[in-house]
C-alpha atoms as a PDB file:
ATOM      1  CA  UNK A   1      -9.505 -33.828   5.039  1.00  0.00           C
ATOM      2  CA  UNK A   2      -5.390 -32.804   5.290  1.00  0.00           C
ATOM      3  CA  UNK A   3      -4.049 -30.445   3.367  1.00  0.00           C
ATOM      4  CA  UNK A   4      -1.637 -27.655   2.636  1.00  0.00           C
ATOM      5  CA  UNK A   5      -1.408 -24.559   1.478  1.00  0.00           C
ATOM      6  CA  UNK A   6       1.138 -21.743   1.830  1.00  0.00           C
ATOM      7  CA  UNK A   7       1.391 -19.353   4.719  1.00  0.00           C
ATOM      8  CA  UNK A   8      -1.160 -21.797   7.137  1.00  0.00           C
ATOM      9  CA  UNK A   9      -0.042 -23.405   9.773  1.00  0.00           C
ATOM     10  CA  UNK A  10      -1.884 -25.638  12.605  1.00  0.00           C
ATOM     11  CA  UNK A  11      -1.921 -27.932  15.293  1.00  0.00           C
ATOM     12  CA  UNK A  12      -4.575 -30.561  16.860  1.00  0.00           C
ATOM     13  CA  UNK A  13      -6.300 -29.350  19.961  1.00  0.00           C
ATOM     14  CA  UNK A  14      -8.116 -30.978  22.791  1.00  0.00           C
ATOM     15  CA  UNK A  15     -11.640 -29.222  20.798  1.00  0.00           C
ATOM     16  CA  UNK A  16     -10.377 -29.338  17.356  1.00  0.00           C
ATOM     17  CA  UNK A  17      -7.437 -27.634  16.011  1.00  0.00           C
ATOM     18  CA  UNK A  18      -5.999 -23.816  15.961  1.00  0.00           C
ATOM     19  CA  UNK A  19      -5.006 -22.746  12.491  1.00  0.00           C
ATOM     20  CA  UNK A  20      -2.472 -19.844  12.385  1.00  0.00           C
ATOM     21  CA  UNK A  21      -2.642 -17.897   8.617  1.00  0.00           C
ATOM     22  CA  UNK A  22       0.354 -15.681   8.268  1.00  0.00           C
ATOM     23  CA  UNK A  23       0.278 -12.855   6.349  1.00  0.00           C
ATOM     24  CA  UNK A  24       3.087 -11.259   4.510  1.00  0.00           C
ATOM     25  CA  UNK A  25       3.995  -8.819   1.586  1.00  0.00           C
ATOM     26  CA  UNK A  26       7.049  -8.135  -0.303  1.00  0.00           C
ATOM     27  CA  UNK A  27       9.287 -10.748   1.473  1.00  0.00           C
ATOM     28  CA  UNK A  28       8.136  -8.923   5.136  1.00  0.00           C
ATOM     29  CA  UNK A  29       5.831 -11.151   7.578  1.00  0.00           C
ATOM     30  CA  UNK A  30       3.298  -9.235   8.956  1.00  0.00           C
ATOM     31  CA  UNK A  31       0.523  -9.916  11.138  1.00  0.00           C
ATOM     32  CA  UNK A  32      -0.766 -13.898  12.265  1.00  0.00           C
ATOM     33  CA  UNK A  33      -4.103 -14.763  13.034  1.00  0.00           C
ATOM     34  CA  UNK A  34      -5.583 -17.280  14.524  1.00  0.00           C
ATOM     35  CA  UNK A  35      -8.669 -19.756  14.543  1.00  0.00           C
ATOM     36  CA  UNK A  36     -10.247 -22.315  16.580  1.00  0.00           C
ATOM     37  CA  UNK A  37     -12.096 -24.330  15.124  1.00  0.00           C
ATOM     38  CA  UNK A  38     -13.785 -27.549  15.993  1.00  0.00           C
ATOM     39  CA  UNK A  39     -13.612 -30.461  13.151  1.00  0.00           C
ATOM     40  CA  UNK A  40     -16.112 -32.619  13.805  1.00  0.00           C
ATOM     41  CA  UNK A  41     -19.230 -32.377  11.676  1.00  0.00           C
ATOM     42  CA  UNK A  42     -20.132 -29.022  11.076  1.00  0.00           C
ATOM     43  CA  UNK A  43     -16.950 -27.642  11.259  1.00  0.00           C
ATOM     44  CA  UNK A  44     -17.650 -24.614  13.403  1.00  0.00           C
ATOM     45  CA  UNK A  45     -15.431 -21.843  14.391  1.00  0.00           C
ATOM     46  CA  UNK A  46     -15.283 -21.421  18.120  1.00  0.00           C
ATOM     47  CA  UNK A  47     -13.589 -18.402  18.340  1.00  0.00           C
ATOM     48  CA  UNK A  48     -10.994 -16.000  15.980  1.00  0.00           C
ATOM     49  CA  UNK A  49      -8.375 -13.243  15.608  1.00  0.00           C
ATOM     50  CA  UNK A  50      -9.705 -12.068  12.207  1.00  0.00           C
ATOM     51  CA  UNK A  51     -10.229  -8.531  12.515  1.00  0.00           C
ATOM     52  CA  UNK A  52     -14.333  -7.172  12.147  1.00  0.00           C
ATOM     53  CA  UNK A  53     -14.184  -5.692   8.997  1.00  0.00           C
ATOM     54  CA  UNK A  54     -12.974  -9.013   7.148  1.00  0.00           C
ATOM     55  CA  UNK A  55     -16.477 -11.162   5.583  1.00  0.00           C
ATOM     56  CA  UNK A  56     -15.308 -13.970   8.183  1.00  0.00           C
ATOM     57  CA  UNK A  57     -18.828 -15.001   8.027  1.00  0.00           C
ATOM     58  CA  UNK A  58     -19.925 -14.633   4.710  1.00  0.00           C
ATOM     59  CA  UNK A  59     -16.754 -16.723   3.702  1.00  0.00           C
ATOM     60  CA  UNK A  60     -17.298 -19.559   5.907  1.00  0.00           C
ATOM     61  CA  UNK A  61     -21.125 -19.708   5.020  1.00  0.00           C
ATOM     62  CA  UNK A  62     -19.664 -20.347   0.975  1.00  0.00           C
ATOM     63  CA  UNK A  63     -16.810 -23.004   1.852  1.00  0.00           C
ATOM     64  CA  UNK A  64     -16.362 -23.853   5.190  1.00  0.00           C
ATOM     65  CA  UNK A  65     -18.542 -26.800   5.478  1.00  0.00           C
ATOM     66  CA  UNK A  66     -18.200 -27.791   1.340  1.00  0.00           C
ATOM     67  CA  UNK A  67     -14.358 -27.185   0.744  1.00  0.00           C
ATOM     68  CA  UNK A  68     -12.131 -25.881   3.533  1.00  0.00           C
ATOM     69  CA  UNK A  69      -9.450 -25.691   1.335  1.00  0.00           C
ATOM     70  CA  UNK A  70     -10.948 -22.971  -0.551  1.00  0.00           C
ATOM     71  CA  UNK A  71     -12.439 -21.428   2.555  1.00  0.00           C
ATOM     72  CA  UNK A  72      -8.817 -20.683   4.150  1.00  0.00           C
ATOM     73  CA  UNK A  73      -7.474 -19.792   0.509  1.00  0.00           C
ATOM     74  CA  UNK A  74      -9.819 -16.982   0.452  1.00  0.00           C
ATOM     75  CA  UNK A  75      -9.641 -16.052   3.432  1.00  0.00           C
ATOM     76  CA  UNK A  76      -5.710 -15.538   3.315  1.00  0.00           C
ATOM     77  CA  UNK A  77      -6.175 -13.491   0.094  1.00  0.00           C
ATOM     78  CA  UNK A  78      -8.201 -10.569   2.135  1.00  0.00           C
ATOM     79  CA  UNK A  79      -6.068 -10.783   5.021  1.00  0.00           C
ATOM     80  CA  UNK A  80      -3.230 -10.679   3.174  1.00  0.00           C
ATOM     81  CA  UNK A  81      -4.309  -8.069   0.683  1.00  0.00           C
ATOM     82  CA  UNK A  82      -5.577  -6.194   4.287  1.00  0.00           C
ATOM     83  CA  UNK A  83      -2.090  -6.156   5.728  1.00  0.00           C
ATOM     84  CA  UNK A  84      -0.336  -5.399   2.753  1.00  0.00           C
ATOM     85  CA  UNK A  85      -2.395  -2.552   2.084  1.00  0.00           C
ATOM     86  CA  UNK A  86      -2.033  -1.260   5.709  1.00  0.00           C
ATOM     87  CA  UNK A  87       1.579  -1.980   5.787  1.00  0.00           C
ATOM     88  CA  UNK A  88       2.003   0.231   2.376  1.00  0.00           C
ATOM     89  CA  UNK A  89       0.174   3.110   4.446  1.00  0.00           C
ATOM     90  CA  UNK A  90       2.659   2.925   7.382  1.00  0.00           C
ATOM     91  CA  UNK A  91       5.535   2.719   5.378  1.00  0.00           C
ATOM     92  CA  UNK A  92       5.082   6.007   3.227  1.00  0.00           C
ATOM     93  CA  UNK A  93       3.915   7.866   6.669  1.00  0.00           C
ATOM     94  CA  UNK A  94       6.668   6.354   8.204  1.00  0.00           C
ATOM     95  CA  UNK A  95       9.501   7.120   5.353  1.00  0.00           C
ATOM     96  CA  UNK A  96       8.224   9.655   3.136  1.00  0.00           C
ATOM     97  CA  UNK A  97       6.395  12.007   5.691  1.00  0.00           C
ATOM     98  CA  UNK A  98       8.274  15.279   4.337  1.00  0.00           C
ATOM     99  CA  UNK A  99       6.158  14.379   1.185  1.00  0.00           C
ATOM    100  CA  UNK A 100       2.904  15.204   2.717  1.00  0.00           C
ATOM    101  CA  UNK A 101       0.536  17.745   4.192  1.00  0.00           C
ATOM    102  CA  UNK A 102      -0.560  15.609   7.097  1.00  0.00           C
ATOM    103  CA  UNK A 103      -1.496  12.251   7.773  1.00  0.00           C
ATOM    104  CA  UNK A 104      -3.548   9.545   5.539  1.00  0.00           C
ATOM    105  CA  UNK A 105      -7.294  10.067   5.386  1.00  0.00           C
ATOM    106  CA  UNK A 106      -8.937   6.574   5.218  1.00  0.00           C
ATOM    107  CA  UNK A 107     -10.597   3.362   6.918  1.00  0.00           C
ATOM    108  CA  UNK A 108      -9.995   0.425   8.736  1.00  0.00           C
ATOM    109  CA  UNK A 109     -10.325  -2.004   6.012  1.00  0.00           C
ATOM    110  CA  UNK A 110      -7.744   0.610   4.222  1.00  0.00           C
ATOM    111  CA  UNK A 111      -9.472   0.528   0.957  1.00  0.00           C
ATOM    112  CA  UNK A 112      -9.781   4.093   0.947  1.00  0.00           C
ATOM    113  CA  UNK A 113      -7.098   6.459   1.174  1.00  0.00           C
ATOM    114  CA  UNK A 114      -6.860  10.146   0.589  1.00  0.00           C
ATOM    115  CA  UNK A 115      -3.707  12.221   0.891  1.00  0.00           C
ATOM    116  CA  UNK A 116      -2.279  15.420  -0.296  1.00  0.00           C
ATOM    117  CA  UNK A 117       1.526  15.757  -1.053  1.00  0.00           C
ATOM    118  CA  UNK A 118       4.137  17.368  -3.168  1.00  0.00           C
ATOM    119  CA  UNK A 119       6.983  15.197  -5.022  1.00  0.00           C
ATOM    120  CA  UNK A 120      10.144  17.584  -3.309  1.00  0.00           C
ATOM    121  CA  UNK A 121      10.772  16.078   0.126  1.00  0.00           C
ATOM    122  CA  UNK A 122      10.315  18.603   3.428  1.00  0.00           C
ATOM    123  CA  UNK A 123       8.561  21.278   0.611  1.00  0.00           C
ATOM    124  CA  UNK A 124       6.382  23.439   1.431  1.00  0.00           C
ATOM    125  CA  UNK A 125       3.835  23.317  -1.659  1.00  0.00           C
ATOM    126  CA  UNK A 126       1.662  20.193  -1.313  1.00  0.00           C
ATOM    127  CA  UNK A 127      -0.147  20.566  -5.070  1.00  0.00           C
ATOM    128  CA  UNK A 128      -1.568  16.982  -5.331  1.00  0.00           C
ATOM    129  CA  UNK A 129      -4.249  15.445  -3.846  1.00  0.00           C
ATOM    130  CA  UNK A 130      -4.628  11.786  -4.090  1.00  0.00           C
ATOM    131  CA  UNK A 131      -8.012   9.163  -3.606  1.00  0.00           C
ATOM    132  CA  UNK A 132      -7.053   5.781  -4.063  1.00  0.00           C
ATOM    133  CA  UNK A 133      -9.655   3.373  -3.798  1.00  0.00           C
ATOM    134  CA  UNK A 134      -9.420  -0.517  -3.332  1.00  0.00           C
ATOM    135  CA  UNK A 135     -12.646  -1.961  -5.255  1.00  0.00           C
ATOM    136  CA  UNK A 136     -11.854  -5.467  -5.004  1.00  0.00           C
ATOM    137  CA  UNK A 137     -11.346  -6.789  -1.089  1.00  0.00           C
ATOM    138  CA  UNK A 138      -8.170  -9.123  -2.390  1.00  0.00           C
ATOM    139  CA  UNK A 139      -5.750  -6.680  -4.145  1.00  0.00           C
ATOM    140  CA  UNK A 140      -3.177  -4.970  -2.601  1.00  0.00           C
ATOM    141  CA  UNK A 141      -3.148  -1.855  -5.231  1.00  0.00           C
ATOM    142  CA  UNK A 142      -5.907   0.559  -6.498  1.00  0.00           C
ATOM    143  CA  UNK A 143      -8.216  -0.057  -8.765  1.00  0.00           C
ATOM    144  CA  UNK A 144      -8.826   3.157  -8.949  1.00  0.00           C
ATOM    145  CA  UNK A 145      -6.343   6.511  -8.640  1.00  0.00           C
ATOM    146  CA  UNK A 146      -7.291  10.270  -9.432  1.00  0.00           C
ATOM    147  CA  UNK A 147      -5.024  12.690  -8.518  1.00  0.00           C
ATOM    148  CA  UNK A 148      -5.982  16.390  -8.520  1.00  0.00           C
ATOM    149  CA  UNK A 149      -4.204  19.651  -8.672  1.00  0.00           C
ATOM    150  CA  UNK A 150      -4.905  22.637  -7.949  1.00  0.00           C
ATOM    151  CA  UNK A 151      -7.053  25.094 -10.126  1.00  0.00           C
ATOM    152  CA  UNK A 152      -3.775  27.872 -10.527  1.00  0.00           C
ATOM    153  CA  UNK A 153      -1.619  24.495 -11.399  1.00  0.00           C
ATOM    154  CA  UNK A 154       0.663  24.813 -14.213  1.00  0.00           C
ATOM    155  CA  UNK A 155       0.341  22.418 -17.286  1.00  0.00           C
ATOM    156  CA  UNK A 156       3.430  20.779 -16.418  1.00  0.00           C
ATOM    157  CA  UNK A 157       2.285  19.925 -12.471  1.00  0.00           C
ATOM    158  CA  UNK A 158      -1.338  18.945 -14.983  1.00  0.00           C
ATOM    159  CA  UNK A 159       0.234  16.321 -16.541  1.00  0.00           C
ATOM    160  CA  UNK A 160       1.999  15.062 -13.682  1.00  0.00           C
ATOM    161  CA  UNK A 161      -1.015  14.583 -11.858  1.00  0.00           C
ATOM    162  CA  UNK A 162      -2.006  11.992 -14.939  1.00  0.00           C
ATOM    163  CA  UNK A 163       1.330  10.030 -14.618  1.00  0.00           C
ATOM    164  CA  UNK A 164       0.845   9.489 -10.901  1.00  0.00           C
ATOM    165  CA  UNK A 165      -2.527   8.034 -11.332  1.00  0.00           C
ATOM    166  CA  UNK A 166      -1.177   4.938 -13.564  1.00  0.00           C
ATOM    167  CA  UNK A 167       2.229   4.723 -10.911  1.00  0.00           C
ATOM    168  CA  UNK A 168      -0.265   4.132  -7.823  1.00  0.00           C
ATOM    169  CA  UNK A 169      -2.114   1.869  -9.445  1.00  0.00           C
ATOM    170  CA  UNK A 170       1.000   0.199 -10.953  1.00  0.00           C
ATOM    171  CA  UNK A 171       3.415   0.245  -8.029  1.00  0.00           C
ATOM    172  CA  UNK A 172       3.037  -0.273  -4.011  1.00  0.00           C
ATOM    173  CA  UNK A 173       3.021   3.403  -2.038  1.00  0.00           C
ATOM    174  CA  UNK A 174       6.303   3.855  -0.956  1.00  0.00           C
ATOM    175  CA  UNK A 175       7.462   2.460  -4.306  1.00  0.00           C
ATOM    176  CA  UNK A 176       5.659   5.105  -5.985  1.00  0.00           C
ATOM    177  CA  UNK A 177       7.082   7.729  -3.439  1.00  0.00           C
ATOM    178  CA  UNK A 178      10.739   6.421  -3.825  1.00  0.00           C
ATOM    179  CA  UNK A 179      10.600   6.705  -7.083  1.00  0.00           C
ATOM    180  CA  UNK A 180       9.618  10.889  -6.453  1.00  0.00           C
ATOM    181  CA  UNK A 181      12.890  10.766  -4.589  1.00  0.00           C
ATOM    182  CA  UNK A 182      15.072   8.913  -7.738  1.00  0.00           C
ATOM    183  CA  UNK A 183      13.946  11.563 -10.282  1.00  0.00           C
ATOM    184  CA  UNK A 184      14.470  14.506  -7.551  1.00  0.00           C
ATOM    185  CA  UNK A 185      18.493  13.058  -7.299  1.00  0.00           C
ATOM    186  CA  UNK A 186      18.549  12.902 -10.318  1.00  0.00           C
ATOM    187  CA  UNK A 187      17.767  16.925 -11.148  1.00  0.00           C
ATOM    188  CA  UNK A 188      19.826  17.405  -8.405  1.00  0.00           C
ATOM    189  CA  UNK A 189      22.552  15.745  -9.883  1.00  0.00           C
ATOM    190  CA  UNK A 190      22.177  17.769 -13.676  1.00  0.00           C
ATOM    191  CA  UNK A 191      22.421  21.042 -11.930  1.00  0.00           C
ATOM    192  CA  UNK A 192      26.417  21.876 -11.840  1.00  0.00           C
ATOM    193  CA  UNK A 193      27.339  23.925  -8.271  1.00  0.00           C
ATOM    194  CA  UNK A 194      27.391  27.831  -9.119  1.00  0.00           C
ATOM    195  CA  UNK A 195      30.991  28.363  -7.819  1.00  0.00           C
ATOM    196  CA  UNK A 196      32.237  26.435 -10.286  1.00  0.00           C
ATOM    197  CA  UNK A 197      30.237  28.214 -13.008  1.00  0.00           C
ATOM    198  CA  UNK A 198      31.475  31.755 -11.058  1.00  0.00           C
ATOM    199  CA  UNK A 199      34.789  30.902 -10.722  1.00  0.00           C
ATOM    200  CA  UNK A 200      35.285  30.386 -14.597  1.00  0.00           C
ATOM    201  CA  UNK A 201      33.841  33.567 -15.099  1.00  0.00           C
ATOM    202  CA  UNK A 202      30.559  32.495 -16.638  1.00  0.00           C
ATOM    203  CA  UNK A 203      27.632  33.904 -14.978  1.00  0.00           C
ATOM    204  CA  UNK A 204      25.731  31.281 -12.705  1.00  0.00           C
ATOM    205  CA  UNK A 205      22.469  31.329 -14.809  1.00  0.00           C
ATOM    206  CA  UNK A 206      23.875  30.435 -17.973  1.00  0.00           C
ATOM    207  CA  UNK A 207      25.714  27.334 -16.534  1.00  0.00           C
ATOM    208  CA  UNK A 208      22.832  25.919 -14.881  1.00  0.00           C
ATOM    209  CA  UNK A 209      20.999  23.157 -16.736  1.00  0.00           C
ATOM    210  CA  UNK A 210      17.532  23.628 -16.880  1.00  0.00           C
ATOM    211  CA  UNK A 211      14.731  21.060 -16.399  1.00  0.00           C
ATOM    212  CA  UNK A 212      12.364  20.256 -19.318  1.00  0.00           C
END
């Protein structure tokens, strides 16, 4: 039975017909994939692209043969939700590196990611520790953030730690991060040079502004 849905693409072959799902997040394409399948009665899929880790199987065994509408709708959710979670990881190791201690801790399936980092770019005090951890298979954020400090943190760094947990599970990765760089400007920006404070005679301490 024809139909259409967004992001699917296909074409008849000479045993069925290849159906190309693209996946994409934030405006960006990402990653195709492809499958063969063949349409006579029972559909089967001959062969795939869809990596391992993604229920393929479990998927097809609900809907293929009973509504293959719904089979290729779900099926785009995890891939999508797969690729926008791994593109999220790439783009805050790729752009906002001088934020953390080392590389991403986590899995294929990116559903589990652990990092430590600091919120000053290229510092040298990494006092957070992130796990994020993606419960449900078809959403691109968290359901679940803790961030940790460490045990000499100071109450301010303490509650800091709370307001990043609701961000990253509020806000893609690099979102979160960018906004780390926006309030960092902005301090930046409050805090008058100290020639001009020295050259009017005013000592430099008292004509800096301080943060609250």
């Amino acid at each position: 039975m024809p139909f259409c849905l967004q992001g699917i693409s296909g074409k008849l072959t000479r045993e069925g017909a290849c159906l190309c799902i693209r996946t994409a997040f934030e405006g960006t394409y990402l990653d195709s994939y492809y499958l063969h399948l063949r349409i006579q009665q029972p559909v089967q899929i001959q062969r795939h692209t869809v990596p391992a880790f993604i229920p393929l199987k479990q998927i097809a065994d609900e809907y293929l043969q009973s509504d293959i509408k719904r089979f290729f709708s779900v099926l785009s959710d995890h891939l999508n939700a797969y690729t926008g979670r791994k593109f999220q990881a790439e783009q805050l190791q790729e752009h906002f590196a001088a934020f953390l201690a080392g590389p991403l801790q986590g899995n294929s399936l990116y559903n589990l990611l652990k990092f430590s980092y600091g919120v000053e770019p290229g510092g040298k005090t990494f006092p957070f520790t992130a796990k994020l951890t993606y419960g449900d298979p078809m959403r691109i954020l968290p359901t679940e953030a803790t961030v940790a400090c460490k045990e000499d943190a100071m109450a301010s760094e303490a509650e800091m730690a709370a307001s990043h947990q609701a961000l990253f599970c509020e806000k893609s990765l690099h979102e979160v991060f960018r906004s780390f760089t926006g309030s960092t400007e902005s301090l930046s920006q409050a805090v008058p040079p100290e020639s001009s404070a020295s050259s009017k005679g005013v000592p430099s301490d008292c004509g800096k502004a301080t943060a609250v």
